[in-house]
PDB file of N, CA and C in Angstrom:
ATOM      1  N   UNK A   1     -15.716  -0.840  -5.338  1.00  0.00           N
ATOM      2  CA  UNK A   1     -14.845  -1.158  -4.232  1.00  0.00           C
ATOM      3  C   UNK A   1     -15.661  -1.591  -3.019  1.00  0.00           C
ATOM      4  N   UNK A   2     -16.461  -1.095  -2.939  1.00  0.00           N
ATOM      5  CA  UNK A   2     -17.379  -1.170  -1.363  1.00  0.00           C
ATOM      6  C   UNK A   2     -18.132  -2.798  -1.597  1.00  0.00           C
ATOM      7  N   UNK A   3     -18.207  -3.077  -2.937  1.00  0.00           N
ATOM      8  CA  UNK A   3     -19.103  -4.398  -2.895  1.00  0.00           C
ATOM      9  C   UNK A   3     -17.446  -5.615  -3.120  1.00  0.00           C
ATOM     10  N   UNK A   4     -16.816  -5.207  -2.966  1.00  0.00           N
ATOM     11  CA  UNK A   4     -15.342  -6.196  -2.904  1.00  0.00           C
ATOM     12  C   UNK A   4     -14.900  -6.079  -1.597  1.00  0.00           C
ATOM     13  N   UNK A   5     -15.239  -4.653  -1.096  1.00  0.00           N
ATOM     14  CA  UNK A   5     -15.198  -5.308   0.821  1.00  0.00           C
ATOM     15  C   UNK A   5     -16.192  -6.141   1.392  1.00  0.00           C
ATOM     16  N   UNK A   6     -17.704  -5.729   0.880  1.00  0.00           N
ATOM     17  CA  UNK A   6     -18.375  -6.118   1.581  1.00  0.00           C
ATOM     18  C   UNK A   6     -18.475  -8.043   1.229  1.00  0.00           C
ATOM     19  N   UNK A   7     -17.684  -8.584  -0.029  1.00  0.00           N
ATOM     20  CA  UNK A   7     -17.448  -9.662  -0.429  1.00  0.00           C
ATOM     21  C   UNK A   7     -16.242 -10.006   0.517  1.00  0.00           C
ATOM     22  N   UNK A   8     -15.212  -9.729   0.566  1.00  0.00           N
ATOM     23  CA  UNK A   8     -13.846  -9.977   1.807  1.00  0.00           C
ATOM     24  C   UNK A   8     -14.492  -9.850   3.100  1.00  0.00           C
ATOM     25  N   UNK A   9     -14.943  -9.357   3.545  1.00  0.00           N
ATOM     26  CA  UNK A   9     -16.377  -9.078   4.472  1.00  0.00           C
ATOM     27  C   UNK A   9     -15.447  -8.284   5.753  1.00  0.00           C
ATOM     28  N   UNK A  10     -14.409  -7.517   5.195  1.00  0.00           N
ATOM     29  CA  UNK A  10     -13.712  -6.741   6.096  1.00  0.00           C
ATOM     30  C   UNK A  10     -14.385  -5.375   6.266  1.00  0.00           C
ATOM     31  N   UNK A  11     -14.216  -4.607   7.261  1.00  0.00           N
ATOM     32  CA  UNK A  11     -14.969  -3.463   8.203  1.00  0.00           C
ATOM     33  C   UNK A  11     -13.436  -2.578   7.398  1.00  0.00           C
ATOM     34  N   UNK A  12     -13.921  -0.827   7.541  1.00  0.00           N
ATOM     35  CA  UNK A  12     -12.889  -0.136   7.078  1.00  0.00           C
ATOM     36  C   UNK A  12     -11.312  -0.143   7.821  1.00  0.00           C
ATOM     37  N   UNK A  13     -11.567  -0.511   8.996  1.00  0.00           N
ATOM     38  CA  UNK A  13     -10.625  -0.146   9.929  1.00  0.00           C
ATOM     39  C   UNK A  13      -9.671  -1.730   9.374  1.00  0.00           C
ATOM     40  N   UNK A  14     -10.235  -2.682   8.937  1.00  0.00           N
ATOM     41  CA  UNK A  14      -9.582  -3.850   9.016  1.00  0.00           C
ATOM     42  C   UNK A  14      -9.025  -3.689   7.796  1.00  0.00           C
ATOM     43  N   UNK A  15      -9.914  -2.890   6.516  1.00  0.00           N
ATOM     44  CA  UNK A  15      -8.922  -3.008   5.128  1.00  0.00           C
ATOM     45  C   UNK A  15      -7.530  -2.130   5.265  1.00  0.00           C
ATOM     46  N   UNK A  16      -7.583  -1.338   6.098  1.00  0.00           N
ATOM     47  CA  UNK A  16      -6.509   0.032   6.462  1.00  0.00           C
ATOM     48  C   UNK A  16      -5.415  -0.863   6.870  1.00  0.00           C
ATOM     49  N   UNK A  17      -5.960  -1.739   8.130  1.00  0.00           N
ATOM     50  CA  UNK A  17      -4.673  -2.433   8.349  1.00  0.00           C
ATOM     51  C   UNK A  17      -4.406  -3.514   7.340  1.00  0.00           C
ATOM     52  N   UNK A  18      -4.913  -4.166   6.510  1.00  0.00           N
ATOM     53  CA  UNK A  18      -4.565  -4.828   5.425  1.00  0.00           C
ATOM     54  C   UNK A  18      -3.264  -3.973   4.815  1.00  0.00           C
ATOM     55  N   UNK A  19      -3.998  -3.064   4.187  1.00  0.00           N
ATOM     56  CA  UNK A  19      -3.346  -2.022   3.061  1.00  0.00           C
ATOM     57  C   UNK A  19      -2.034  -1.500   4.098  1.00  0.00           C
ATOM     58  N   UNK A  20      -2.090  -0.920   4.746  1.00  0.00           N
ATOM     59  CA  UNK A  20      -0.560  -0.930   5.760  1.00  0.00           C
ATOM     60  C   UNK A  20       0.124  -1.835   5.768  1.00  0.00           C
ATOM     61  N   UNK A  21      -0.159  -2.803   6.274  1.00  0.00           N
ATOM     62  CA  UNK A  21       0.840  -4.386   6.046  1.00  0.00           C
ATOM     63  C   UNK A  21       1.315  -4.689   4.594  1.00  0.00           C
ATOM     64  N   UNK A  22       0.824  -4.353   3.803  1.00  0.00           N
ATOM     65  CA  UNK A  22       1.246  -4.688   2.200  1.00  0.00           C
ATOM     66  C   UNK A  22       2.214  -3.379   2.073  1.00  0.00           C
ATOM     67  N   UNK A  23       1.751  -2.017   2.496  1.00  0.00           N
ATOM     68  CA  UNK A  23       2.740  -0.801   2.177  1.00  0.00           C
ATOM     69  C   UNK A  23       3.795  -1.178   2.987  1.00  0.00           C
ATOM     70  N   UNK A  24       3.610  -1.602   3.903  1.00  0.00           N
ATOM     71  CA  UNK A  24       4.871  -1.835   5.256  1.00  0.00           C
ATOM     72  C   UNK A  24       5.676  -2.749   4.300  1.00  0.00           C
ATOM     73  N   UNK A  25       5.410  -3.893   3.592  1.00  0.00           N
ATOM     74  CA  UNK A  25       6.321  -4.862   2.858  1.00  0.00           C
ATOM     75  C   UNK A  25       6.721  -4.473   1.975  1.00  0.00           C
ATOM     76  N   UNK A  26       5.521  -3.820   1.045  1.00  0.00           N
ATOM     77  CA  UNK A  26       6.732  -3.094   0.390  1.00  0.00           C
ATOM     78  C   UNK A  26       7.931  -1.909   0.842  1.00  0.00           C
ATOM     79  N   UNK A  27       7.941  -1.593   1.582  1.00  0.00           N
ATOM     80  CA  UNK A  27       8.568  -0.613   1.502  1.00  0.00           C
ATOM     81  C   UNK A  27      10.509  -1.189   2.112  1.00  0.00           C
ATOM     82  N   UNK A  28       9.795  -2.636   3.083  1.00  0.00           N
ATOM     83  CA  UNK A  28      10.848  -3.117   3.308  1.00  0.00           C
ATOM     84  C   UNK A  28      11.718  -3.714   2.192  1.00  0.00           C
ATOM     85  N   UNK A  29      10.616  -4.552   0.864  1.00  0.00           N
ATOM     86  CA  UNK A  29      11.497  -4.873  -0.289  1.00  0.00           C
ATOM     87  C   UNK A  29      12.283  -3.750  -1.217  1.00  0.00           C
ATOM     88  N   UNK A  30      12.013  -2.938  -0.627  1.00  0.00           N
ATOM     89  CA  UNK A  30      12.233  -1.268  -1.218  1.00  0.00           C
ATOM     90  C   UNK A  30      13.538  -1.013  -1.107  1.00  0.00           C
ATOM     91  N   UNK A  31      13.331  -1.254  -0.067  1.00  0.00           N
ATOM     92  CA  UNK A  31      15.001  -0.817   1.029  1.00  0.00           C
ATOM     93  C   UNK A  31      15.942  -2.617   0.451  1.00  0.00           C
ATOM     94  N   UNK A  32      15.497  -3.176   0.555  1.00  0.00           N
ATOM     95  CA  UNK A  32      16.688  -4.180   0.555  1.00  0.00           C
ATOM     96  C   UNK A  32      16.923  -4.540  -0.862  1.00  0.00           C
ATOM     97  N   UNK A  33      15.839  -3.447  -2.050  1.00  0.00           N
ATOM     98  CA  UNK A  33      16.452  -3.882  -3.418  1.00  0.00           C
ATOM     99  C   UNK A  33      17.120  -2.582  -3.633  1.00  0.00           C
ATOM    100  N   UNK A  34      17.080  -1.618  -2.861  1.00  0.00           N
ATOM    101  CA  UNK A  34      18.209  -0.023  -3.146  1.00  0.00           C
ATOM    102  C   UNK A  34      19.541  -0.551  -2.256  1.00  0.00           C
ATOM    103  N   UNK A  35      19.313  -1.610  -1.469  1.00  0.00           N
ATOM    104  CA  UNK A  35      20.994  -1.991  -0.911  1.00  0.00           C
ATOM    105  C   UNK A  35      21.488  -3.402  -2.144  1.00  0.00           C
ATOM    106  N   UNK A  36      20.657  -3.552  -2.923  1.00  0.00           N
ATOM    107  CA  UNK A  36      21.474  -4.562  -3.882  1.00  0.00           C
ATOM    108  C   UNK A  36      21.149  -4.384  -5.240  1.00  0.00           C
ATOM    109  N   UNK A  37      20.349  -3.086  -5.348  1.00  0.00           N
ATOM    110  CA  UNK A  37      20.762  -2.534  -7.012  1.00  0.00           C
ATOM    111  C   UNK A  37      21.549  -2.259  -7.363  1.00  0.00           C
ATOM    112  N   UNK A  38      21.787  -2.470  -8.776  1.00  0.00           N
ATOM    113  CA  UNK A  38      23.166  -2.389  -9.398  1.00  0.00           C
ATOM    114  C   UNK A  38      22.709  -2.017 -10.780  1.00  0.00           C
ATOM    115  N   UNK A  39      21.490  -2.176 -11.525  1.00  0.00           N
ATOM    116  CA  UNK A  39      21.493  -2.734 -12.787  1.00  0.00           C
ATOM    117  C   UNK A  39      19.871  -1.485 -13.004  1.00  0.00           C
ATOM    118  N   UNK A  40      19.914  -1.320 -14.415  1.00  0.00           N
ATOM    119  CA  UNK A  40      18.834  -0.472 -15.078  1.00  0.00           C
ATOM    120  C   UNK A  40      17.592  -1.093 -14.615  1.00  0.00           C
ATOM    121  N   UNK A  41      17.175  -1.926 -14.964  1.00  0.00           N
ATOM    122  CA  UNK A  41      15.995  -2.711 -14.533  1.00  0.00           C
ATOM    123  C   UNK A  41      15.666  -2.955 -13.357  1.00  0.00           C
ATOM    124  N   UNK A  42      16.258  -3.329 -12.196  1.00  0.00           N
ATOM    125  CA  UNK A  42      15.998  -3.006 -10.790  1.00  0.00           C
ATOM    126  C   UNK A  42      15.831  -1.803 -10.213  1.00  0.00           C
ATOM    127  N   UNK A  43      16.377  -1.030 -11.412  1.00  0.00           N
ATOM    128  CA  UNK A  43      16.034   0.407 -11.121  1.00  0.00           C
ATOM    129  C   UNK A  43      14.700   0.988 -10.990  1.00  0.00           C
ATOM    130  N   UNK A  44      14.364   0.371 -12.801  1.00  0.00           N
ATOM    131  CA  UNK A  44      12.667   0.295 -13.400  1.00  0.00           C
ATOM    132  C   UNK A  44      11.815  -0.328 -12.280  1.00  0.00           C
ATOM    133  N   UNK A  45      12.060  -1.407 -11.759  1.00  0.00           N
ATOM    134  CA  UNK A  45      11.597  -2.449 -10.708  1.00  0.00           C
ATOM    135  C   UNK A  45      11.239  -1.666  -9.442  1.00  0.00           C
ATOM    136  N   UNK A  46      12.102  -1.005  -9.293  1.00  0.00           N
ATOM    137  CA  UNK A  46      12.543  -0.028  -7.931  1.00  0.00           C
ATOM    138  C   UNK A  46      11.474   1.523  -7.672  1.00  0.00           C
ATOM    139  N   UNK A  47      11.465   1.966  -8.944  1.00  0.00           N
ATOM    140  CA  UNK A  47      10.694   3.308  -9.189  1.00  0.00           C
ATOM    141  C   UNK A  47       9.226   2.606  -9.018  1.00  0.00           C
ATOM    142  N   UNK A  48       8.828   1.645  -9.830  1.00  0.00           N
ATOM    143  CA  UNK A  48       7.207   1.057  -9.874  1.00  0.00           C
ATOM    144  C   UNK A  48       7.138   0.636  -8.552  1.00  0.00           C
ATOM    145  N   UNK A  49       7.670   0.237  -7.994  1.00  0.00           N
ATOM    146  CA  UNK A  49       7.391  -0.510  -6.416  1.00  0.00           C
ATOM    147  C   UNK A  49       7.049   0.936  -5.416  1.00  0.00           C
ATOM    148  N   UNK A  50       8.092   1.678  -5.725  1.00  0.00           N
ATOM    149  CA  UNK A  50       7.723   3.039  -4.957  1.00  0.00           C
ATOM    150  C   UNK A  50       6.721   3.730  -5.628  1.00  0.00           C
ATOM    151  N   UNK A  51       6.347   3.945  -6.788  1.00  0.00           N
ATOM    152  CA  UNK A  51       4.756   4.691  -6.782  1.00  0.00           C
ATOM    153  C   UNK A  51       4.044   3.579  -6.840  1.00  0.00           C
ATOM    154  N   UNK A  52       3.814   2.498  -7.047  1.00  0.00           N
ATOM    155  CA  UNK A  52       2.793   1.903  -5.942  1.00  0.00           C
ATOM    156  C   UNK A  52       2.291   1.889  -4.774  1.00  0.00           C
ATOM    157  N   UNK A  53       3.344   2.052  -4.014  1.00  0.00           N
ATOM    158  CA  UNK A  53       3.403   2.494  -2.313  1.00  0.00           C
ATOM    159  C   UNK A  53       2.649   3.386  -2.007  1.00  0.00           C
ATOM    160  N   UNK A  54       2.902   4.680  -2.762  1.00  0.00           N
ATOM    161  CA  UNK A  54       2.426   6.290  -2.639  1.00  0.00           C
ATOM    162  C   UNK A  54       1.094   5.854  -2.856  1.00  0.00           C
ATOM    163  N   UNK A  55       0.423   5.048  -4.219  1.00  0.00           N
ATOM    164  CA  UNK A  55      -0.521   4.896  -4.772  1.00  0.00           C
ATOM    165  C   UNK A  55      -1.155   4.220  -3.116  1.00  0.00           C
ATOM    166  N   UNK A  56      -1.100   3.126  -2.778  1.00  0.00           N
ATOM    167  CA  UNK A  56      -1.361   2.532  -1.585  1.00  0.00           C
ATOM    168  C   UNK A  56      -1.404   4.051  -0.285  1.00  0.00           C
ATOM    169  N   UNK A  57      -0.185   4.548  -0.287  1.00  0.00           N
ATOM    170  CA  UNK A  57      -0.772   5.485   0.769  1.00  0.00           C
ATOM    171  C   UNK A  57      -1.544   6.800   0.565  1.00  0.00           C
ATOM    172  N   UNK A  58      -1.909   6.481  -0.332  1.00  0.00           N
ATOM    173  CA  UNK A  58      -2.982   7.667  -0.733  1.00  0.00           C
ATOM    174  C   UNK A  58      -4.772   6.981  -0.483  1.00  0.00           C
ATOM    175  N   UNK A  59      -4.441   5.663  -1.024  1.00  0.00           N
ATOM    176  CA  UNK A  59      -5.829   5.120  -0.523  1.00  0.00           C
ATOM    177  C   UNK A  59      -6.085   4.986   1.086  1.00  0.00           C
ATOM    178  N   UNK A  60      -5.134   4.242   1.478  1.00  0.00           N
ATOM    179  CA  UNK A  60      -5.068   4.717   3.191  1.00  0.00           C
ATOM    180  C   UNK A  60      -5.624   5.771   3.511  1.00  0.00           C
ATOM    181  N   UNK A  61      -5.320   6.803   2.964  1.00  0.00           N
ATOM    182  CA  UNK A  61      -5.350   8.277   3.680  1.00  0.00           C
ATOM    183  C   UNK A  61      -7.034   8.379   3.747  1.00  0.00           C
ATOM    184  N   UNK A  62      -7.035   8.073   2.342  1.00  0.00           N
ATOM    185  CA  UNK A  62      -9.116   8.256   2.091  1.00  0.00           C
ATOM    186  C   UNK A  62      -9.785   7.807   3.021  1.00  0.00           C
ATOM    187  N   UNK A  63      -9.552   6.149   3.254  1.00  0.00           N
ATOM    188  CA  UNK A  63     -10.212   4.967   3.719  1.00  0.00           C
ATOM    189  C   UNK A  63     -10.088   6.085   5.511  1.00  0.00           C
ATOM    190  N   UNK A  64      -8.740   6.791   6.023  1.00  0.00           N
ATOM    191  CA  UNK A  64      -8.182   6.598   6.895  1.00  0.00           C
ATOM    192  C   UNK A  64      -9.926   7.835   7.203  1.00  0.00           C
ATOM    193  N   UNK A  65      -9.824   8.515   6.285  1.00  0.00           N
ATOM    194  CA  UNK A  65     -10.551  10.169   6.640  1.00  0.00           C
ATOM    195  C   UNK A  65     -11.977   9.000   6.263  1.00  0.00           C
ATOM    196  N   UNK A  66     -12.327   8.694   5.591  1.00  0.00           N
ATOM    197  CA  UNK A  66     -13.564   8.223   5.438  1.00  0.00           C
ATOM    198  C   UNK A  66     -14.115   7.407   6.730  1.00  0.00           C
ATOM    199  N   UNK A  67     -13.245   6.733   7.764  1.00  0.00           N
ATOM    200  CA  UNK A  67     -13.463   6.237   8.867  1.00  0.00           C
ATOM    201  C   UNK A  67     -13.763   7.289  10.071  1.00  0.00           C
ATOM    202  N   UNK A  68     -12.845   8.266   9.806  1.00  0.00           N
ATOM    203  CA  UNK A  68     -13.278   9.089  10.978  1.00  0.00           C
ATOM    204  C   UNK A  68     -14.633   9.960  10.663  1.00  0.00           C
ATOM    205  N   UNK A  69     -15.203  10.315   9.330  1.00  0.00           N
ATOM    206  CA  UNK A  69     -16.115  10.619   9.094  1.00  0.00           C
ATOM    207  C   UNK A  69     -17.306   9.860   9.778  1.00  0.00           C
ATOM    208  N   UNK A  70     -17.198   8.900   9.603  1.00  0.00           N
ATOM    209  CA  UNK A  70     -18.078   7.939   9.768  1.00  0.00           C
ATOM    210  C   UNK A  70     -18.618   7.676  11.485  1.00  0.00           C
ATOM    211  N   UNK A  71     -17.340   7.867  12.211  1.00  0.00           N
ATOM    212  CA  UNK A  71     -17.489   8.138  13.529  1.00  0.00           C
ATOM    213  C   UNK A  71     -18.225   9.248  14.244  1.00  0.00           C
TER     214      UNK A  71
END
């Protein structure tokens, strides 16, 4: 991971806000596919999108503590 930042050539604080902006979208496609689900598979669609998210805010959290370490 550290040699795929240091290739994107983003600083920790900048991948955090990356990774926020992608959790932030998802979470909005989140919400506007639980106001127009209807069907099994958007369901399936629906559950993977949300533990992805978690998955995403769990790396946050690391990146988040690994920054203040660092300070």
């Amino acid at each position: 991971m550290e040699k795929t930042i240091q290739t994107l050539k983003l600083d920790n604080k900048e991948l955090i806000e990356e990774l926020k902006a992608i959790c932030d979208k998802n979470a909005d496609i989140h919400r506007e596919l639980l106001r127009k689900a209807s069907d099994r598979e958007t369901g399936q669609a629906l559950k993977e999108l949300s533990e992805n998210n978690r998955k995403l805010i769990k790396v946050i959290t690391v990146l988040e503590y690994l920054e203040e370490l660092e300070q």
